[in-house]
Protein backbone atom coordinates (compact mmCIF):
# COMPACT_ATOMS: atom_id res chain seq x y z
CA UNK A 1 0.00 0.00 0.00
CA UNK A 2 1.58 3.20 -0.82
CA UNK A 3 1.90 5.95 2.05
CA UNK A 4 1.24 9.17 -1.04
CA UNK A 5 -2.05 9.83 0.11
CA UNK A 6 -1.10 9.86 3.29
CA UNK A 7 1.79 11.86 3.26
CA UNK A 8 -0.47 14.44 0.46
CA UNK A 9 -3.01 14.68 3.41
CA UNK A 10 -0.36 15.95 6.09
CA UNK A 11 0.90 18.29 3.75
CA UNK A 12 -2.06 19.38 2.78
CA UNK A 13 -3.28 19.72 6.54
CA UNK A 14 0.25 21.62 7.24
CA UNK A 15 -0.47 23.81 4.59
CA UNK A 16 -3.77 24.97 5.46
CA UNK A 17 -2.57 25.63 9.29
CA UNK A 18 0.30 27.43 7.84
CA UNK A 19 -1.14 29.78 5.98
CA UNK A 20 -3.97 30.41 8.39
CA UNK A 21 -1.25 30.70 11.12
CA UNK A 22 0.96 32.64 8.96
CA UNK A 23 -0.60 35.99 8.57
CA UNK A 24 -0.16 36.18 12.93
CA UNK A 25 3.28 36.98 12.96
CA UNK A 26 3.34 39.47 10.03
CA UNK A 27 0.32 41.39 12.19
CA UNK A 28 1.64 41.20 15.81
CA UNK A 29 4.73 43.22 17.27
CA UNK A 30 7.74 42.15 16.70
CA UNK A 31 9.57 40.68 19.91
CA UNK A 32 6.33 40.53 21.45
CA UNK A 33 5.34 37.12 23.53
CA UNK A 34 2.79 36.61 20.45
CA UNK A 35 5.04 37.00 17.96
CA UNK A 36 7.13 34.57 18.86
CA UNK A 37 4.72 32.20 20.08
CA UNK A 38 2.77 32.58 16.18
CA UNK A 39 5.94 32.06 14.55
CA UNK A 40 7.34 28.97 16.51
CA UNK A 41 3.94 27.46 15.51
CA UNK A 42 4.40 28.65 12.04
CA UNK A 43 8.00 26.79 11.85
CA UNK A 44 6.64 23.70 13.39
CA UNK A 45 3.75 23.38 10.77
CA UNK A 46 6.03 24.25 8.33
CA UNK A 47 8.74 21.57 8.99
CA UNK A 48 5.74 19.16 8.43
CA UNK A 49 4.79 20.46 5.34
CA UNK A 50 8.36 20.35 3.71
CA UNK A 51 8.89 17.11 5.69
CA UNK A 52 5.79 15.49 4.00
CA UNK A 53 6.66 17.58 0.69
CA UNK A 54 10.46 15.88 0.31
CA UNK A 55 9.30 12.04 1.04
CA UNK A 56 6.09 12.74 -1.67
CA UNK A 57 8.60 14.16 -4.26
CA UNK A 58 11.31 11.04 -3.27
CA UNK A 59 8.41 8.41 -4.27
CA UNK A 60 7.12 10.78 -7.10
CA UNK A 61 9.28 13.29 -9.08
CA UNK A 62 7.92 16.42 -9.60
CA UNK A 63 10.13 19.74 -10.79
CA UNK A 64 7.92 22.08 -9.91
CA UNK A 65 7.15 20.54 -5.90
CA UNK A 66 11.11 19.65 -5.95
CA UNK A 67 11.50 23.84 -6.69
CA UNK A 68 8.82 24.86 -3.85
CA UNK A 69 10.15 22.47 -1.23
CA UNK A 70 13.81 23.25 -1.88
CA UNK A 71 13.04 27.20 -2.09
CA UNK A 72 10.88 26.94 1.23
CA UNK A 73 13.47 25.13 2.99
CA UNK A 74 15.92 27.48 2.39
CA UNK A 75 13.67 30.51 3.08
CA UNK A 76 12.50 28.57 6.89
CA UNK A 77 15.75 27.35 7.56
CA UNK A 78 17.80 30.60 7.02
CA UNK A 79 15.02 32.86 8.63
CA UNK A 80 14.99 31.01 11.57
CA UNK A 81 19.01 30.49 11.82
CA UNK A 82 19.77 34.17 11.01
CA UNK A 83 18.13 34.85 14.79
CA UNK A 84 21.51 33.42 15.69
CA UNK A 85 23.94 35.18 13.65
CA UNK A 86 23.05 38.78 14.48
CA UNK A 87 26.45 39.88 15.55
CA UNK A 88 29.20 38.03 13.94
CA UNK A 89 31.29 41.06 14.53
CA UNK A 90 31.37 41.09 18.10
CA UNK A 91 31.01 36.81 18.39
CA UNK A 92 32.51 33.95 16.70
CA UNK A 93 29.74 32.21 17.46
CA UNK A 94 26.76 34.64 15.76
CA UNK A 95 29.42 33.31 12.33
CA UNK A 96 28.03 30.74 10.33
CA UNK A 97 28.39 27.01 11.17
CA UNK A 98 28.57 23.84 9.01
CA UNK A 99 25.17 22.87 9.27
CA UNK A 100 24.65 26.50 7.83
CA UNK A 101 27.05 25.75 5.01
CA UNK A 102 25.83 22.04 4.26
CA UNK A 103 22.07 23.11 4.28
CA UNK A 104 22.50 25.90 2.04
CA UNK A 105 25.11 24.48 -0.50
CA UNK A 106 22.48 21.60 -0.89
CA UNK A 107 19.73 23.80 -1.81
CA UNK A 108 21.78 25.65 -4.03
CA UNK A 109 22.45 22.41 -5.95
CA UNK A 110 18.75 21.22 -6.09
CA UNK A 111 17.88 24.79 -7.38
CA UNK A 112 20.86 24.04 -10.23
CA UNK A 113 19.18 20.64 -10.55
CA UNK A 114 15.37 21.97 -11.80
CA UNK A 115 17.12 24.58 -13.61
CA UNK A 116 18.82 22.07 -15.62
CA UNK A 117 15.72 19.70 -15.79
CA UNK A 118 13.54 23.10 -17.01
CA UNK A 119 16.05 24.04 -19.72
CA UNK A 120 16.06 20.67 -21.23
CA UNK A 121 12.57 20.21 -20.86
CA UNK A 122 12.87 17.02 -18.48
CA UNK A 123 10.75 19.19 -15.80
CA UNK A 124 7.30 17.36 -14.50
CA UNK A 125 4.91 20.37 -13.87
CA UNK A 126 4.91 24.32 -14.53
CA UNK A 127 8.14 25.48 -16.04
CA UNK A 128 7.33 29.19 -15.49
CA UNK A 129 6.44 29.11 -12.17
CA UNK A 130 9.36 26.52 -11.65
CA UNK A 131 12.07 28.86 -12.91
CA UNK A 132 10.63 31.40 -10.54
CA UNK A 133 11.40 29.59 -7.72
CA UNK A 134 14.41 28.30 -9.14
CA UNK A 135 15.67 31.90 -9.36
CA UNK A 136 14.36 32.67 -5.38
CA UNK A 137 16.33 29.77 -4.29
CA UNK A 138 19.53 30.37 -6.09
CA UNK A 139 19.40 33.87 -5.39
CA UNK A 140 19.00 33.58 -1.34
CA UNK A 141 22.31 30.57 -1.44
CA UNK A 142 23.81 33.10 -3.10
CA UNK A 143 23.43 35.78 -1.04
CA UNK A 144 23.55 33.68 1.97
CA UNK A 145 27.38 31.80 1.02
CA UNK A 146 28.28 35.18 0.41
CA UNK A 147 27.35 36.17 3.77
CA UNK A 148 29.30 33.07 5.37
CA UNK A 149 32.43 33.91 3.66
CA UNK A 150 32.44 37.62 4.68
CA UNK A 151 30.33 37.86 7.32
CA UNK A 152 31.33 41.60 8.40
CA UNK A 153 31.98 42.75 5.02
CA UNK A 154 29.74 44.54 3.02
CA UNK A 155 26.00 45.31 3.57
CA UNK A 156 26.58 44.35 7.38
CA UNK A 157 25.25 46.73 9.82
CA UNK A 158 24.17 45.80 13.14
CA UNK A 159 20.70 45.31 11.48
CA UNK A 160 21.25 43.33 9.17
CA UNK A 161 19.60 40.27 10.69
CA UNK A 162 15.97 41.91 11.23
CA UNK A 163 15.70 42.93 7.45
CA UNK A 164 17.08 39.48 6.82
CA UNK A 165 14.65 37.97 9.13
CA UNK A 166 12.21 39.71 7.83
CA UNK A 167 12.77 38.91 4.06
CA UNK A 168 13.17 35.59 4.53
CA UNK A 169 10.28 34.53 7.01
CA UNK A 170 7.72 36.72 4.25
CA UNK A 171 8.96 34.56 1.64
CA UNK A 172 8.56 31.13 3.97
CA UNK A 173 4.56 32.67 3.84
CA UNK A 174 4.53 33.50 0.03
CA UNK A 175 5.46 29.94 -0.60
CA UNK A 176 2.74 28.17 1.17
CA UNK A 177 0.51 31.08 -0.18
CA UNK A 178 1.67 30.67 -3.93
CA UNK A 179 1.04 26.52 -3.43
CA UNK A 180 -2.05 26.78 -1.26
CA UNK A 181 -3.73 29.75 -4.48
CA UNK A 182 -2.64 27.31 -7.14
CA UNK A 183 -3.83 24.26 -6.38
CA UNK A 184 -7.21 25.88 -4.67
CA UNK A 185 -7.93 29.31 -6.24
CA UNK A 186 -8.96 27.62 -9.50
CA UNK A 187 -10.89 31.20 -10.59
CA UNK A 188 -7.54 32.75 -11.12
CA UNK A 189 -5.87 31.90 -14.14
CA UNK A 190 -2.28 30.28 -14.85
CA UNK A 191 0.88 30.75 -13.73
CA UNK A 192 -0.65 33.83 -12.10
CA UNK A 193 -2.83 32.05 -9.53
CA UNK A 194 0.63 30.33 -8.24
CA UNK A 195 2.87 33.99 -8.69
CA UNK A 196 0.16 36.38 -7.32
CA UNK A 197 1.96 35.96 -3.92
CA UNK A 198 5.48 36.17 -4.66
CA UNK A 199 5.17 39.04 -6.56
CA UNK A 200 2.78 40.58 -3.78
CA UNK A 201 5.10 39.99 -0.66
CA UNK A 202 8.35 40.84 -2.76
CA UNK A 203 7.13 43.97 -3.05
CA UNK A 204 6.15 44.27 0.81
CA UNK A 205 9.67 43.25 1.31
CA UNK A 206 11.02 45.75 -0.17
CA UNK A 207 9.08 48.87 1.33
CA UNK A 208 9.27 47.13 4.73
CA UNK A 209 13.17 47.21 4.91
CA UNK A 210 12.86 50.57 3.16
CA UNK A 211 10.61 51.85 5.93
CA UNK A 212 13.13 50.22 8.50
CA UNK A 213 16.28 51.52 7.02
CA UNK A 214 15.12 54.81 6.89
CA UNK A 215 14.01 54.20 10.81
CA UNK A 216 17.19 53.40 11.64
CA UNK A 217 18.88 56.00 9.82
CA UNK A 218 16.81 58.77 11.84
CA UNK A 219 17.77 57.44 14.76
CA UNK A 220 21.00 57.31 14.83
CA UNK A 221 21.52 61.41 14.85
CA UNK A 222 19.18 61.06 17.49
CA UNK A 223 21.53 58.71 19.80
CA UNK A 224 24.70 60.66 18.89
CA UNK A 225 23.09 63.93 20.18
């Protein structure tokens, strides 16, 4: 008897908590009690969903679910782990560690892997929305490796990690959101019923840190005086 259906109906389950749960953390104060507490639920559903999302695409290949669980890893695993790093100037141990390096450099090659299956049209499911993942996931190793090897080197400030945080956590949430609109918003049309929330929380990403940056600018004359 095969276990599919019953690994599709924890994901599914996961899913739906997730992005029910999701929205909590992005709406309550950050460092409060309920922030935390929403987003260590969020994690926990989410390590189900990718858990149940790796062992369904190990029994049956598909690019495009390979993409979203490799790009959702990444995004979980190096949102949560950047709460760890925040000062790798002052401590050796806020630097990153191997289980840092092995996670990402493994994404980074599954993201090569569906980029090579897209481009020679060996990819099982949406190639569009496949590539777009493809080029989330390869972009954050990238910038992440990069941020191993030169930890204090340019952008680092000692805010870094929030807008990192916060970048990386929104696009944990646009994941489930982009898998959870495509497979149930059937009234929106391809790829955009899968892209709609990408494209939305990329561009709350953006004027978030913007917002913050410029915060943090202000209040640094502020400090000095």
């Amino acid at each position: 008897m095969s276990i599919y259906p019953a690994l599709l109906a924890v994901h599914i389950a996961a899913g739906l908590g997730t992005v029910l749960i999701g929205i909590a953390p992005v709406l309550t104060r950050k460092g409060s009690r309920l922030h935390r507490l929403a987003g260590r639920i969020f994690a926990a559903l989410m390590a189900v969903l990718l858990a149940a999302a790796w062992a369904m695409t190990a029994i049956k290949m598909n690019t495009y679910l390979l993409a979203l669980s490799a790009t959702a890893t990444l995004t979980l695993f190096s949102g949560l782990r950047v709460l760890g790093r925040k000062r790798p100037d002052l401590r050796r141990a806020d630097r990153a560690t191997v289980l840092d390096w092995g996670v990402t450099l493994a994404i980074a090659g599954v993201g090569l892997l569906v980029l090579w299956q897209v481009l020679t049209g060996r990819n099982v499911g949406p190639a569009a929305i496949s590539l777009a993942l493809v080029y989330s996931a390869l972009g954050m190793s990238s910038w992440d490796l990069w941020r191993f090897l030169r930890p204090t080197d340019w952008p680092f400030s000692p805010e870094l990690w929030r807008y990192e945080h916060l970048w990386k956590m929104l696009g944990a949430y646009s994941a489930v959101l982009s898998a959870f609109s495509g497979n149930f918003l059937r009234f929106l049309p391809p790829p955009w019923s899968a892209l709609w929330p990408t494209l939305l929380f990329q561009t709350l990403t953006v004027i978030w840190i913007a917002v913050l940056v410029v915060q943090s600018r202000r209040r640094l004359p502020a400090a000095a005086a």
